[in-house]
Protein backbone atom coordinates (compact mmCIF):
# COMPACT_ATOMS: atom_id res chain seq x y z
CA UNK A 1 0.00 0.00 0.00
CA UNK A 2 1.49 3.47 -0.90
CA UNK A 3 3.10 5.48 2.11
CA UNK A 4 0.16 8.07 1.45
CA UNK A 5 -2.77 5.73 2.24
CA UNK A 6 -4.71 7.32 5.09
CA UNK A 7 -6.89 5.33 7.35
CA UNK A 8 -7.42 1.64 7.81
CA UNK A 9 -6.27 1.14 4.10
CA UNK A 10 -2.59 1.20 4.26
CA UNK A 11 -2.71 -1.85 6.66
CA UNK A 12 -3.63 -3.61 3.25
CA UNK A 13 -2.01 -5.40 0.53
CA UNK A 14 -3.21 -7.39 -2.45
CA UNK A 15 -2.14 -10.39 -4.60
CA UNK A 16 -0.18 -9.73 -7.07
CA UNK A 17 1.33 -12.11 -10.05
CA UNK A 18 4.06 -14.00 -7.95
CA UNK A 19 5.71 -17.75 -8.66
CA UNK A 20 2.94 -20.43 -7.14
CA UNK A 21 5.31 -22.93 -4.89
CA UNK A 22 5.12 -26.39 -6.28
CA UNK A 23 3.27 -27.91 -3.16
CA UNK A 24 0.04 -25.57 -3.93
CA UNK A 25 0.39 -26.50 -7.69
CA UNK A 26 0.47 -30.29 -6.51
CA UNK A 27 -3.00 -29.66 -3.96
CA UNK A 28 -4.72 -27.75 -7.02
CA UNK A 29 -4.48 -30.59 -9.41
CA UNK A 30 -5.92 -32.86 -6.65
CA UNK A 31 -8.86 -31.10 -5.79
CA UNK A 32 -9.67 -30.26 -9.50
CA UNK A 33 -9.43 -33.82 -10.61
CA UNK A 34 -8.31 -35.71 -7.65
CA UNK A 35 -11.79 -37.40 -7.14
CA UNK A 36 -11.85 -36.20 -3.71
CA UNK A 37 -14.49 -35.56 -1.06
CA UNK A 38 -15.30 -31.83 -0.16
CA UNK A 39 -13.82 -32.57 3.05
CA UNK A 40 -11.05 -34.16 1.82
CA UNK A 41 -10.54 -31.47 -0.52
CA UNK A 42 -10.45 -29.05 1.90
CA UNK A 43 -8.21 -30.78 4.06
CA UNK A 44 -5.94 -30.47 1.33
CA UNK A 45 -6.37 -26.94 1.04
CA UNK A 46 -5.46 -26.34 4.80
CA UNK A 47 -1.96 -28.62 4.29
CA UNK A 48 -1.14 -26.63 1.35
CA UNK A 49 -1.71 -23.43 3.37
CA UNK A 50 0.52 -24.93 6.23
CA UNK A 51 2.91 -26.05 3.94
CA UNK A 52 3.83 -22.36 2.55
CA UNK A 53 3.12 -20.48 6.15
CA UNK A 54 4.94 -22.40 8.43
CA UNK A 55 4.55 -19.32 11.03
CA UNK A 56 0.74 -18.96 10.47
CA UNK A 57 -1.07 -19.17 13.75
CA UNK A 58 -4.57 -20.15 12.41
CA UNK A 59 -5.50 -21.41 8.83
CA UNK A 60 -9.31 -21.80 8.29
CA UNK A 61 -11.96 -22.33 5.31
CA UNK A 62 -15.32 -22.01 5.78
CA UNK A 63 -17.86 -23.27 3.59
CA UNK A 64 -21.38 -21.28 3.20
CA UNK A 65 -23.45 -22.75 0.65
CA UNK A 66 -22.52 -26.28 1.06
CA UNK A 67 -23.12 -28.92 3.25
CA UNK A 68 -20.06 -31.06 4.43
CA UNK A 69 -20.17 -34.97 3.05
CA UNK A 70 -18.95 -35.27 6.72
CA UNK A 71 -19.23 -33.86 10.26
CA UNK A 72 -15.73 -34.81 11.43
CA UNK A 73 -13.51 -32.32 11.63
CA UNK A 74 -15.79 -29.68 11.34
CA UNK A 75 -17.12 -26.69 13.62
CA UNK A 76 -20.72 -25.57 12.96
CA UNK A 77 -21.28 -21.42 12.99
CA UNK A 78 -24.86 -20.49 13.05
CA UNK A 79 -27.36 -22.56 10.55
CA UNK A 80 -25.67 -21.43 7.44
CA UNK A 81 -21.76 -22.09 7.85
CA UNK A 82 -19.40 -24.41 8.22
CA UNK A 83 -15.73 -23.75 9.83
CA UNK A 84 -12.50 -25.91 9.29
CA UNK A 85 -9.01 -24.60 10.69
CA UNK A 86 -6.00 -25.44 12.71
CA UNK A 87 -4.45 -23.19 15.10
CA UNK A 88 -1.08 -23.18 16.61
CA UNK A 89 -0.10 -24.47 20.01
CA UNK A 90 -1.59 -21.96 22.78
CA UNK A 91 -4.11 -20.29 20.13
CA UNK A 92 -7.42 -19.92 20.46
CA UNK A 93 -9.95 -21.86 18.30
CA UNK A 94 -12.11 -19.84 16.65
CA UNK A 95 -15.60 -21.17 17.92
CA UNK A 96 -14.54 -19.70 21.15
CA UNK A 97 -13.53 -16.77 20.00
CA UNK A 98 -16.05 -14.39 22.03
CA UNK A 99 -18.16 -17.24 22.44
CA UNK A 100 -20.68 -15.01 24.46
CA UNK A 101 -21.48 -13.41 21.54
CA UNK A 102 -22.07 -16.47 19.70
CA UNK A 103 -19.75 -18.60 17.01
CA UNK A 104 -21.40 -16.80 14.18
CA UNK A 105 -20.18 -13.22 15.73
CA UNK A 106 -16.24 -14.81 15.26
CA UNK A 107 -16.49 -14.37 11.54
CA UNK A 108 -17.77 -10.97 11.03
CA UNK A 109 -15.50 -8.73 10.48
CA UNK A 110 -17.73 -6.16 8.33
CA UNK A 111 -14.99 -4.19 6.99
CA UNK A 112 -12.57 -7.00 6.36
CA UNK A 113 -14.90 -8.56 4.83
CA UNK A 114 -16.07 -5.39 2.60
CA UNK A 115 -12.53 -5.46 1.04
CA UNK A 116 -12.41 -9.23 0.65
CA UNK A 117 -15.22 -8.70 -1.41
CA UNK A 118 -14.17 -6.08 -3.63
CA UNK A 119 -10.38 -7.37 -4.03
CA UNK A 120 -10.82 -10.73 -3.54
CA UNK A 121 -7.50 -11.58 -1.99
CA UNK A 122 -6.66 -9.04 0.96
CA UNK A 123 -3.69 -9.04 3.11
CA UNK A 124 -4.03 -7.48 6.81
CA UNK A 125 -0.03 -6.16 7.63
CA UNK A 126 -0.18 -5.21 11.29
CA UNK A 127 -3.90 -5.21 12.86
CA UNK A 128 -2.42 -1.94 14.70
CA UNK A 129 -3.46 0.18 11.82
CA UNK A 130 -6.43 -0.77 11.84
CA UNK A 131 -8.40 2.12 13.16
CA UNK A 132 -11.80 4.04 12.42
CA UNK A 133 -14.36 2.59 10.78
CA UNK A 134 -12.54 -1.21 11.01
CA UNK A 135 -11.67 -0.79 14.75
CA UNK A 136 -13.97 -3.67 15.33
CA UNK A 137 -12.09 -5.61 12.70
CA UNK A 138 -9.12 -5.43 15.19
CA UNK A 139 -10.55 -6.75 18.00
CA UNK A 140 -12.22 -9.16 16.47
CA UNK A 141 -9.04 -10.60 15.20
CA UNK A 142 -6.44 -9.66 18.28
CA UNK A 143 -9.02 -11.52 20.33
CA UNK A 144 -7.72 -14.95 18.62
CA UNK A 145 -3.94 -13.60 19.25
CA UNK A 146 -3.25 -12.59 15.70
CA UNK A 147 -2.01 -9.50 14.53
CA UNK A 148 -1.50 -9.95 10.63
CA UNK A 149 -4.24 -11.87 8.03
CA UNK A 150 -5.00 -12.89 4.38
CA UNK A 151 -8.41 -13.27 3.54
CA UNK A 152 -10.43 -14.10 0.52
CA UNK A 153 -13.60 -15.21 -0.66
CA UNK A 154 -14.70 -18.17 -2.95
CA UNK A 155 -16.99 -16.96 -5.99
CA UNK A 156 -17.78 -18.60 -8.81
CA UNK A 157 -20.26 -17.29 -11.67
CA UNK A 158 -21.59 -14.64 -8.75
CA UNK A 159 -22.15 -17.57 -5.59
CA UNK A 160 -19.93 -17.03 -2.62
CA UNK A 161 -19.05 -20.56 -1.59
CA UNK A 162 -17.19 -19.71 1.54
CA UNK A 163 -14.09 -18.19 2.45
CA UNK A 164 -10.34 -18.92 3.47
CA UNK A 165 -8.31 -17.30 6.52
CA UNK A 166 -4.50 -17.37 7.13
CA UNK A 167 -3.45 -15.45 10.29
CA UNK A 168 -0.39 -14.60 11.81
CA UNK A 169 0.52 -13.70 15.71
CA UNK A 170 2.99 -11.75 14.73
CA UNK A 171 2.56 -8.02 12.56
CA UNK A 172 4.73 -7.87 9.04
CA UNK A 173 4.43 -8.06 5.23
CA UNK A 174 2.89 -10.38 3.33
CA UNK A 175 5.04 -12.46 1.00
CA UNK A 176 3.94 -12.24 -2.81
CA UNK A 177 4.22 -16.16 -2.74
CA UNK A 178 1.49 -16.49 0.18
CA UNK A 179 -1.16 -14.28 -1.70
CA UNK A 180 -0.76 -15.82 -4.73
CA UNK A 181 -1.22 -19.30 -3.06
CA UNK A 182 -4.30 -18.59 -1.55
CA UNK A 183 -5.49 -17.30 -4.84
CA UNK A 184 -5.03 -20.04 -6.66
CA UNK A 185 -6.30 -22.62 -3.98
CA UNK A 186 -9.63 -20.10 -3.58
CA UNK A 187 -10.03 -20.18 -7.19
CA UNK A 188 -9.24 -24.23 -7.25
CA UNK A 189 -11.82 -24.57 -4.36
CA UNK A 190 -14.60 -22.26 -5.60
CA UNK A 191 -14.63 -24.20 -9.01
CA UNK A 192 -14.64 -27.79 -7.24
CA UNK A 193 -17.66 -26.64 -4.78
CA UNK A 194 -19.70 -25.42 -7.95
CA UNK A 195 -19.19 -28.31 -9.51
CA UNK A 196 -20.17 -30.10 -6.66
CA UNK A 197 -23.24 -28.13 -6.06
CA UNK A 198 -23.92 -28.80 -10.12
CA UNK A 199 -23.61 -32.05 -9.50
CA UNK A 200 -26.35 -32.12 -6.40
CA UNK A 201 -28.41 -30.20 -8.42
CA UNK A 202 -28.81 -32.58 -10.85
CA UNK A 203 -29.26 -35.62 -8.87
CA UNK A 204 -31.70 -33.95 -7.00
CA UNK A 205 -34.03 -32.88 -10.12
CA UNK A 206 -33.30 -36.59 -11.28
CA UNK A 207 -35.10 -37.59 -7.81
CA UNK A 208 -37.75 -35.53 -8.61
CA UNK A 209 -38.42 -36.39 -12.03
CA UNK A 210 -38.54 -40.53 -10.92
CA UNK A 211 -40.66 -39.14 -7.92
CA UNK A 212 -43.21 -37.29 -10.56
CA UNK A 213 -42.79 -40.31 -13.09
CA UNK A 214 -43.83 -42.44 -10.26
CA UNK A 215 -46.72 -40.24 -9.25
CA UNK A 216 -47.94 -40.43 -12.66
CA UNK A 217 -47.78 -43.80 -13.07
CA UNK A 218 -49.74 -44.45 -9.92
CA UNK A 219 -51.41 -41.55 -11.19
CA UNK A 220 -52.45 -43.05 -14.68
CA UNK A 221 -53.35 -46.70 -12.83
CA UNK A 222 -56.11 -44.82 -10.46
CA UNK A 223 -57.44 -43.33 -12.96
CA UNK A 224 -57.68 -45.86 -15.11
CA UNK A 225 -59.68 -47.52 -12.81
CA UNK A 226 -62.36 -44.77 -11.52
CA UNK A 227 -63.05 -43.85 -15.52
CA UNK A 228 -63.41 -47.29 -16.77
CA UNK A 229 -65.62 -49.08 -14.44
CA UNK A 230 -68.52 -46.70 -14.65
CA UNK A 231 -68.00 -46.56 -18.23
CA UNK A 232 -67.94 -49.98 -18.58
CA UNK A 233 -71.08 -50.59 -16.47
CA UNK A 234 -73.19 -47.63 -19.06
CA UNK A 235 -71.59 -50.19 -21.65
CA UNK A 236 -73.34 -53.10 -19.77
CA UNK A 237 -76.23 -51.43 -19.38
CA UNK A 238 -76.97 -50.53 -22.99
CA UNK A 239 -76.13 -53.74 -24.18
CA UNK A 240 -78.59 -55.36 -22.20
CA UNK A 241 -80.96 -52.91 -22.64
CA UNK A 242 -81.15 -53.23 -25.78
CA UNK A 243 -80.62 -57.15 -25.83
CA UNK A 244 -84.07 -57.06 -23.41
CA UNK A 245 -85.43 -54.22 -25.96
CA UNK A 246 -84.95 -56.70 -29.19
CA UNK A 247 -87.11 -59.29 -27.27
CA UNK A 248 -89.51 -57.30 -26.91
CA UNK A 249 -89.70 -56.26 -30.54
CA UNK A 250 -90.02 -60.00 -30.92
CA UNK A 251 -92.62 -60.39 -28.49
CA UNK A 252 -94.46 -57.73 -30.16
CA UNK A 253 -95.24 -59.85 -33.41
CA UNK A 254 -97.80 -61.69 -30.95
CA UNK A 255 -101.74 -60.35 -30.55
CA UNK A 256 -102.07 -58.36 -27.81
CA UNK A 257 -103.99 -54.73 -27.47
CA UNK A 258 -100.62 -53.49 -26.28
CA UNK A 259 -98.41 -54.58 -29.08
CA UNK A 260 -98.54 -51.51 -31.05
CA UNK A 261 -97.18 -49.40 -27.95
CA UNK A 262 -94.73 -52.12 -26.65
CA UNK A 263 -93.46 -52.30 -30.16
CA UNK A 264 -92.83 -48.30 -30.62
CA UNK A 265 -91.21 -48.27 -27.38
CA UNK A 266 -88.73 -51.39 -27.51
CA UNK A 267 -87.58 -50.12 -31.23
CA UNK A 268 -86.87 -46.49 -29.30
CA UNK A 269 -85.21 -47.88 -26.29
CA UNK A 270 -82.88 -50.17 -29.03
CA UNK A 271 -81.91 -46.77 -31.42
CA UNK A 272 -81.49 -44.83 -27.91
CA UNK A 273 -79.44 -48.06 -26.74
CA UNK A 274 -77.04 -47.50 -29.49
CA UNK A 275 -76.58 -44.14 -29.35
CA UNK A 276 -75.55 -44.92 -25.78
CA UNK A 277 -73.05 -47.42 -26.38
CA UNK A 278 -71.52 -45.67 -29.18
CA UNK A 279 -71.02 -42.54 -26.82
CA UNK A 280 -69.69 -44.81 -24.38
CA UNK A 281 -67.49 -46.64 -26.45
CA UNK A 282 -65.83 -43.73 -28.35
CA UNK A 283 -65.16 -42.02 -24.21
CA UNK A 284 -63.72 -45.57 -23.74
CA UNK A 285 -61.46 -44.87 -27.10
CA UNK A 286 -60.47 -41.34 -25.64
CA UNK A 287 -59.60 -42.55 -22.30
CA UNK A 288 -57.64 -45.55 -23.44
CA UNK A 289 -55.75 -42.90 -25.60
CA UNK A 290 -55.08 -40.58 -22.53
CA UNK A 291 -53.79 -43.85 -20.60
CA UNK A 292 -51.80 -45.48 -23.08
CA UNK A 293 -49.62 -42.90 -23.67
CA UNK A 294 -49.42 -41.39 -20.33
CA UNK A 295 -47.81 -44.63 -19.59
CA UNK A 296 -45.92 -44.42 -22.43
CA UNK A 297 -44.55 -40.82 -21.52
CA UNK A 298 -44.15 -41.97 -18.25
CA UNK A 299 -40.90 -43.61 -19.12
CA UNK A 300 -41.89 -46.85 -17.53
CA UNK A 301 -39.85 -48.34 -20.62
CA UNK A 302 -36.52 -47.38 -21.52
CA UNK A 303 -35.10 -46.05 -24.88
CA UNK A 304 -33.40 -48.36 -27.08
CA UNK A 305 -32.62 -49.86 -30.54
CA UNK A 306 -36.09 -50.62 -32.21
CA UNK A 307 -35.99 -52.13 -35.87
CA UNK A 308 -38.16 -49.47 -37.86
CA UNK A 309 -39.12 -53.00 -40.50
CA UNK A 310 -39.96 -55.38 -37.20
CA UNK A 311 -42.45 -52.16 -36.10
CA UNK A 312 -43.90 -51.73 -39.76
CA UNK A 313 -44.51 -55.19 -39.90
CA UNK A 314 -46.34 -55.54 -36.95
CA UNK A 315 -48.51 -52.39 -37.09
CA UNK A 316 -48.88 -53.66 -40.87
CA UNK A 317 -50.20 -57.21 -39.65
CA UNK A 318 -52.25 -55.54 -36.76
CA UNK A 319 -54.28 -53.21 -39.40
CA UNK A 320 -55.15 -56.04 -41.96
CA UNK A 321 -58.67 -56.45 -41.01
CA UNK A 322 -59.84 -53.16 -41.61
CA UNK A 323 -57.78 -52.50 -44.29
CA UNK A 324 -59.73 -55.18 -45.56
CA UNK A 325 -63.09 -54.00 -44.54
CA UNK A 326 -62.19 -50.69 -46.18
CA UNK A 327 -61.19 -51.49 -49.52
CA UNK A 328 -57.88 -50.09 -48.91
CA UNK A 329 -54.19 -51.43 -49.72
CA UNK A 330 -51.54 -51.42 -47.52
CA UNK A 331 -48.03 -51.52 -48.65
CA UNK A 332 -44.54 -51.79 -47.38
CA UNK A 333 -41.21 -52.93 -48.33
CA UNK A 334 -39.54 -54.20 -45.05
CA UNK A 335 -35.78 -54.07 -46.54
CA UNK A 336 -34.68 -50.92 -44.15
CA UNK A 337 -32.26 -52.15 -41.41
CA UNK A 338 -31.92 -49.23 -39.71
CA UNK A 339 -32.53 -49.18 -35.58
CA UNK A 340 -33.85 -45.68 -33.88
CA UNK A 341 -33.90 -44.57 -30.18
CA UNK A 342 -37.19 -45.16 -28.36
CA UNK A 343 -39.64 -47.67 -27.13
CA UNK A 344 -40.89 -50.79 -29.28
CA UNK A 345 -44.44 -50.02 -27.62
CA UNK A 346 -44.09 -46.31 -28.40
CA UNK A 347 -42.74 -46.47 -31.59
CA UNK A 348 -45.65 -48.93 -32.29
CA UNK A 349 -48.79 -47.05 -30.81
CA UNK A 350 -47.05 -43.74 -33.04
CA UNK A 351 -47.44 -45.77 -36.29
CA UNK A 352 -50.82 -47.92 -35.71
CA UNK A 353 -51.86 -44.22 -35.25
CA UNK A 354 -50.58 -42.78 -38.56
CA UNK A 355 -51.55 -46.09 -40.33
CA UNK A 356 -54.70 -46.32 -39.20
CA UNK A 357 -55.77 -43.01 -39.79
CA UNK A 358 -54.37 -43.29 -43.74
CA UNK A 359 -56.90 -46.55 -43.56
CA UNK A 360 -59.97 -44.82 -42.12
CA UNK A 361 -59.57 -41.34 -44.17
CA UNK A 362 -59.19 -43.24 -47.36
CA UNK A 363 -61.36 -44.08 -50.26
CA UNK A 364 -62.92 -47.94 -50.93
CA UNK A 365 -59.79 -48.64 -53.78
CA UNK A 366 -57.30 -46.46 -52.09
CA UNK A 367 -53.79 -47.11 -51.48
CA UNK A 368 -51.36 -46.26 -48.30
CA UNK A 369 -47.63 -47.06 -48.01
CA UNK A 370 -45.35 -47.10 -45.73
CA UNK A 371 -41.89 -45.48 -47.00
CA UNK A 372 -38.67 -45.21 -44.85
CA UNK A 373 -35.16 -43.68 -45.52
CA UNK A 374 -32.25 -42.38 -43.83
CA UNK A 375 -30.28 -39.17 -43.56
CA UNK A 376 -28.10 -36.98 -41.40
CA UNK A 377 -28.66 -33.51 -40.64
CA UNK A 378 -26.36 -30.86 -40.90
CA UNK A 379 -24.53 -31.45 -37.79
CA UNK A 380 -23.84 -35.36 -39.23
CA UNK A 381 -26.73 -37.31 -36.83
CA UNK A 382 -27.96 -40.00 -37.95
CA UNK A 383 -32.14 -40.10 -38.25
CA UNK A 384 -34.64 -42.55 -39.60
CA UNK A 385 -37.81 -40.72 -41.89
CA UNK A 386 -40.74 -42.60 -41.78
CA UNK A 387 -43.63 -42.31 -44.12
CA UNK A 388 -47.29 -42.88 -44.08
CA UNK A 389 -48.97 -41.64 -47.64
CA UNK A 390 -52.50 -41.97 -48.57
CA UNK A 391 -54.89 -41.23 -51.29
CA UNK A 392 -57.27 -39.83 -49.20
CA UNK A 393 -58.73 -36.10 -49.67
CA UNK A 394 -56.03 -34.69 -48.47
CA UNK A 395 -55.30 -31.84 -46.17
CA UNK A 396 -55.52 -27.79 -46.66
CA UNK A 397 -52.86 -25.38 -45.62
CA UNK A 398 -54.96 -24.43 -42.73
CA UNK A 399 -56.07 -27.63 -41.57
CA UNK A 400 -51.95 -28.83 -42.37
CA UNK A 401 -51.65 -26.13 -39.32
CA UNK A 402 -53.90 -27.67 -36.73
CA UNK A 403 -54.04 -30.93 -37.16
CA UNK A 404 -51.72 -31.88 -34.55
CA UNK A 405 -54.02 -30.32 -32.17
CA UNK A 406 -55.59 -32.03 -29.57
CA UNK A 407 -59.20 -32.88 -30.29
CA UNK A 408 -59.30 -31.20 -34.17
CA UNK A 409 -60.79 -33.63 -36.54
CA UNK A 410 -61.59 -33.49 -40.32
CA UNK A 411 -62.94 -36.56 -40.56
CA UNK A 412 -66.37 -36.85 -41.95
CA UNK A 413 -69.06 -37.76 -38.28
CA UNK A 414 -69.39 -41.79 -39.43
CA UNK A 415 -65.95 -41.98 -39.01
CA UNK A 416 -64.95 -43.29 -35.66
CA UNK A 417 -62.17 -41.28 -34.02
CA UNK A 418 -61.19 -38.95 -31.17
CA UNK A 419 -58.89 -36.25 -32.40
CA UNK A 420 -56.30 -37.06 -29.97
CA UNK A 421 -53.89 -39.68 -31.67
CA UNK A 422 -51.73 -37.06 -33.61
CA UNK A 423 -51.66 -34.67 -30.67
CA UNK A 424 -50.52 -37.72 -28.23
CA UNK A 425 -47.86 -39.27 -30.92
CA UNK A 426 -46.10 -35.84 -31.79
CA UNK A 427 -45.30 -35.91 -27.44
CA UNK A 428 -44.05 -39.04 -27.85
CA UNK A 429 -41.83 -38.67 -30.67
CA UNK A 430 -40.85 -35.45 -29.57
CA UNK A 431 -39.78 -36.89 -26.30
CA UNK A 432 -37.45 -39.46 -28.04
CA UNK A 433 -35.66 -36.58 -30.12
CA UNK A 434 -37.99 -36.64 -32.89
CA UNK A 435 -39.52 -34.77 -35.15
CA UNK A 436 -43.19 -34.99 -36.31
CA UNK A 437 -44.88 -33.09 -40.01
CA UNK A 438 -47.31 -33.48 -42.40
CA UNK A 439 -47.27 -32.65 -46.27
CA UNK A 440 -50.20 -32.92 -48.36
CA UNK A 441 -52.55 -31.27 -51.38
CA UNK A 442 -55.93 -31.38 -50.99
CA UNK A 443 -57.35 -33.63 -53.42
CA UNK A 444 -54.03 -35.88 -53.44
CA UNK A 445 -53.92 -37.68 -50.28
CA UNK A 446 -51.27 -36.79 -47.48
CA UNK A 447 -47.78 -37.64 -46.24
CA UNK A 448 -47.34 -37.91 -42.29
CA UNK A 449 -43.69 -38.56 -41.88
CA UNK A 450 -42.16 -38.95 -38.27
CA UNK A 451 -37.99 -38.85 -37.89
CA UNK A 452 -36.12 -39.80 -35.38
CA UNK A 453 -32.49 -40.58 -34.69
CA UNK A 454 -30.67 -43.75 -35.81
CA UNK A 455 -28.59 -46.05 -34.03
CA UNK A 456 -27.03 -49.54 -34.12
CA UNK A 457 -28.80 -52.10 -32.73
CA UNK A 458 -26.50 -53.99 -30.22
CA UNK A 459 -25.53 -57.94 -31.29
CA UNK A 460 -26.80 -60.24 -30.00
């Protein structure tokens, strides 16, 4: 500090580019990729420090935003803080430090502290300057018998992580060497506890997301259960209502001065019947929907390499019978060997979906295939296009925009569907990586194409 520093100030110095001894080089490369604990990286912290100030009275770190993995060798301050240090023979721990006033009260030092902050390594020369505004400063630290200190704090990306302490019972200057040691080790120490906080971070939000996907799961079961047992009981119902309805009709042919009547209302109650059970099955349809892929975007299954020609096939085999019933072709050439990244049931439920709405929207004599290729994108991945085309009516510009909507249909009312099985496939393609688009004229039928990325499939 220049001679014409007045005030508290010109007990300071600061670190300054200076040789780093070889013993703080070796502790830095340890707790950067040493694999240690935070308390064993600490510990190594406070033998470097001992190692270059073999007339230190106290060393200390404190860590403030981190838990330790361990209690030993640690002294609690307050709720928030955690101290380690070693003191010279005949010096007084710091947790007793004014211990009337409380452990936490031992680590103030609100000016110190202020210039810590703003310099990040700060060097205390002789406490006897300290006067003014950072009088309490020097009491503070002459309580624990020192009379010269380094401090500094450990930020990283804005966080304070803590702090490190070197004091001295003796007043002098600072070597160039020492400051530049406990930068380095502050900097070293800062970076390991972010990365250890990083690290926490994620495993906690990876507990919560198998929490949630558990929740659901449980979630999806329950509800499974409360929707489809009154649903199947209005099923039930109808059935036999109209089963009991029929007879009646039947029983009708017969004399009787009543037949006329019992005749009108058994043929109502059997068109009312089926209006019921058609409502009910198509809420069935939506629900079973809802569930399957719930489950499916539960992540029940894991990821992993699923033959695009095995899951053609099978969807292809599945869809047969009304394919059949429609007057409609099916096609597909299963010579692609290509795997992708999902589920075999996802990947499944996706194309039934796309299949069986090319089957449905189609014409008696129309024709859908199934094409696939592969390609990389610009940054050389790997992806698998799949594609559904039709000869159906096609799709408009503005209906090309919405039908991936939940609950939008274009189909015309005869034809059985919910609106949800486009919405509920793009979420689960788009959950394995994918992508998910339509092209089409109207008039010409439509393309539904779904991509996703490509890998090997392991040997077996």
């Amino acid at each position: 500090m220049a001679d014409d520093v007045l005030g508290p100030e010109r007990a300071l110095v600061f670190a300054t580019p200076a040789p780093i001894p070889p013993e703080v080089q070796a502790a830095v490369t340890r707790i950067l990729t040493g694999g240690l604990s935070l308390t064993e990286a600490f510990t190594v912290t406070v033998d470097a420090l001992a190692s270059v100030n073999p007339t230190a009275s106290r060393l200390s770190v404190v860590s403030t935003t981190l838990r330790p993995d361990q209690e030993q060798g640690w002294i609690r301050l307050g709720d928030r803080a955690w101290l380690m240090e070693r003191v010279a023979e005949g010096v007084i721990p710091t947790a007793h430090v004014g211990a009337d006033a409380g452990a936490g009260r031992a680590l103030s030092l609100p000016w110190f502290s202020q210039q810590v902050r703003e310099h990040g390594v700060v060097g205390i020369t002789d406490t006897g300057l300290l006067d003014g505004e950072a009088e309490g400063d020097r009491t503070e630290i002459e309580a624990g018998g020192s009379y010269a200190a380094v401090g500094s704090s450990m930020l990283c990306d804005g966080t304070s992580y803590g702090s490190i302490g070197v004091a001295r019972a003796e007043p002098g200057p600072w070597p160039a060497e020492t400051l530049a040691a406990v930068q380095v080790l502050t900097a070293a120490l800062a970076s390991r506890m972010a990365a250890e906080r990083a690290r926490v971070s994620l495993a906690d939000a990876i507990a919560r997301g198998d929490q949630a996907r558990e929740s659901q799961q449980h979630f999806f079961a329950a509800l499974g259960h409360e929707l489809r047992t009154p649903i199947s009981a209005i099923i039930g119902t109808a059935e036999l209502l109209a089963d009991e309805a029929a007879d009646l009709v039947e029983q009708s042919d017969q004399e009787g001065p009543d037949r006329d009547t019992v005749a009108g209302f058994a043929t109502g109650v059997v068109k009312d019947s089926g209006v019921v059970l058609s409502a009910a099955e198509q809420l069935l349809a939506v629900i079973d929907s809802l569930l399957e892929t719930g489950q499916e975007l539960g992540g029940g299954t894991p990821r992993q390499a699923v033959s695009v020609a095995e899951a053609v096939s099978d969807v292809v085999h599945w869809l047969r019978a009304p394919a059949l019933t429609a007057g409609v072709t099916v096609s597909f050439s299963p010579d692609i060997t290509e795997c992708v990244l999902t589920t075999p049931s996802g990947l499944r439920q996706v194309l039934a979906n796309l299949v069986g709405n090319a089957i449905a929207y189609n014409h008696p004599g129309g024709r859908v295939s199934v094409v696939t290729s592969a390609s990389s994108d610009d940054q050389g991945i790997a992806h698998v296009r799949i594609t559904v085309h039709d000869t159906g009516p096609g799709l408009s510009p503005e209906q090309q925009a919405d039908v991936f909507k939940p609950f939008v249909r274009f189909a015309d009312p005869e034809v059985r569907g919910t609106g949800l099985g486009l919405a509920l496939s793009r979420s689960i393609v788009e959950r394995d990586g994918g992508l998910m688009g339509v092209e089409s004229t109207p008039g010409e039928g439509a393309a539904f194409w779904v991509d996703l990325p490509a890998v090997v499939r392991p040997q077996e």
